[in-house]
Protein backbone atom coordinates (compact mmCIF):
# COMPACT_ATOMS: atom_id res chain seq x y z
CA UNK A 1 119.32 104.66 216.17
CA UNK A 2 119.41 108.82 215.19
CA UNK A 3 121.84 108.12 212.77
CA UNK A 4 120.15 105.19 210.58
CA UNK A 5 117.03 107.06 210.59
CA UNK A 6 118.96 109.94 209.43
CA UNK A 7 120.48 108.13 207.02
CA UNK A 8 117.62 107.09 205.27
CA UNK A 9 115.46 109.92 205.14
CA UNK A 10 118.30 111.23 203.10
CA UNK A 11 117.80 108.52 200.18
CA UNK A 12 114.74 109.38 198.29
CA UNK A 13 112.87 106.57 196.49
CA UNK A 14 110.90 108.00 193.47
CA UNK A 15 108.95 105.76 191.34
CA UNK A 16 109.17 106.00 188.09
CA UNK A 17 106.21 104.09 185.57
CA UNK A 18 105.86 105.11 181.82
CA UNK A 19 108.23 106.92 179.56
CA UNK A 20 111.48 108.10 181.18
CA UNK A 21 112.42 111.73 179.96
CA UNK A 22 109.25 112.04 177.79
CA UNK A 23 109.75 115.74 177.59
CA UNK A 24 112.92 115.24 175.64
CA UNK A 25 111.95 112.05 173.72
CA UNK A 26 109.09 114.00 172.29
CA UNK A 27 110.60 116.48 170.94
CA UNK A 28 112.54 114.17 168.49
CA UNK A 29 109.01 113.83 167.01
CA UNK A 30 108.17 115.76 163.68
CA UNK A 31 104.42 116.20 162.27
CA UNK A 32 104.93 115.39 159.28
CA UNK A 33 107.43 113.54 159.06
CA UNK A 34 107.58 110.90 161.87
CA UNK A 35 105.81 107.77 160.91
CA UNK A 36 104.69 105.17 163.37
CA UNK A 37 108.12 103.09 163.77
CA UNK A 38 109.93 106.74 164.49
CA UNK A 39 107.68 106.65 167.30
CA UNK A 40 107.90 103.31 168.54
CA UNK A 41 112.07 103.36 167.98
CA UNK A 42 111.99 106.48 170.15
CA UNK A 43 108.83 106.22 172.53
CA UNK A 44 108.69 102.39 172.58
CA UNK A 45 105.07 101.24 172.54
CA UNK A 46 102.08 103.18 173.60
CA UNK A 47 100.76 103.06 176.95
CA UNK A 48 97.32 102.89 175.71
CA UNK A 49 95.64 103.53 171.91
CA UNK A 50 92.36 104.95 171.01
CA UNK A 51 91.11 104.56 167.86
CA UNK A 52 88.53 107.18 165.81
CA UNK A 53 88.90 109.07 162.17
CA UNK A 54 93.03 108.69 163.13
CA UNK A 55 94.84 106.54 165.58
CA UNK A 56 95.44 108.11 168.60
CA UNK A 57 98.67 106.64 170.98
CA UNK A 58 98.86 107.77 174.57
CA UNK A 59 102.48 108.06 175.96
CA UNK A 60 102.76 108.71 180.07
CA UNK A 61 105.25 109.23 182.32
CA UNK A 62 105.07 109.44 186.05
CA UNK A 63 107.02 109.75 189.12
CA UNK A 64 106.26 109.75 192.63
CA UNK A 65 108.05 109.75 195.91
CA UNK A 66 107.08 109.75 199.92
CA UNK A 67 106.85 112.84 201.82
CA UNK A 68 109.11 113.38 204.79
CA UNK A 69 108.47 111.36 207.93
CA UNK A 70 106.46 114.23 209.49
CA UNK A 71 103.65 113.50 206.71
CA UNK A 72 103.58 109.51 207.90
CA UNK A 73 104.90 108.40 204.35
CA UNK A 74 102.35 110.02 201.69
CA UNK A 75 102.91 110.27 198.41
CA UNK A 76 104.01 112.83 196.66
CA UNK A 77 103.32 113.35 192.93
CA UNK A 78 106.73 114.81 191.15
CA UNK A 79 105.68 114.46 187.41
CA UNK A 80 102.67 114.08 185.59
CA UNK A 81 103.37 114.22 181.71
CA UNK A 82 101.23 112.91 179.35
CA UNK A 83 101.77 113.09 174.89
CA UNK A 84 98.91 112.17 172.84
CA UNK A 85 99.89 111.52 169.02
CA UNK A 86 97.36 111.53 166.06
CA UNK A 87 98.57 109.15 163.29
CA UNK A 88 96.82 109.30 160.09
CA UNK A 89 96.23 105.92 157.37
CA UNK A 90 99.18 106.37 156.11
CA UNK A 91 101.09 106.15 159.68
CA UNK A 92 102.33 109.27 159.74
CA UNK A 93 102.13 111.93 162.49
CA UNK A 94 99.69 114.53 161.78
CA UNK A 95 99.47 116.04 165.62
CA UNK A 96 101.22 115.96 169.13
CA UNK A 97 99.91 117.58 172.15
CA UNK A 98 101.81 117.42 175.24
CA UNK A 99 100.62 118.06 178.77
């Protein structure tokens, strides 16, 4: 019984809902230059949109996994990223910010 619980404590599940590897992907992004299908070719479509003066697009990316079997299984937040792009009439990009 030692060794199958061993076994899976070993094999962490992480959970993964967004953007994979927004980091990276957003750095392929040029103010500028990038017009909307640049972003959705890259980024795929925004998880949510906001419109004012300029679109805004919301991109996220988290992942989470479970604390050892001391903590009784809580989460445990690995990444929190989050890239808001400004698109003017014209659909290009005017402004990223990443956090």
């Amino acid at each position: 019984m030692l060794l199958i619980t061993a076994s899976c404590t070993l094999n962490k599940v992480v959970k993964k809902h967004g953007v994979r590897n927004l980091e990276k992907k957003q750095k392929n992004l040029t103010i500028n230059q990038s017009n909307t299908n640049d972003i959705r070719s890259i980024l795929g479509p925004p998880s949510t949109k906001s419109i004012f003066d300029n679109d805004l697009w919301i991109f996220i990316e988290r992942e989470i996994t479970h604390e050892k079997i001391i903590k009784l299984g809580k989460e445990k937040l690995l990444t929190n990223n989050v890239l808001i792009l400004e698109i003017n009439d014209f659909g290009m990009l005017v402004k990223k910010d990443f956090y």
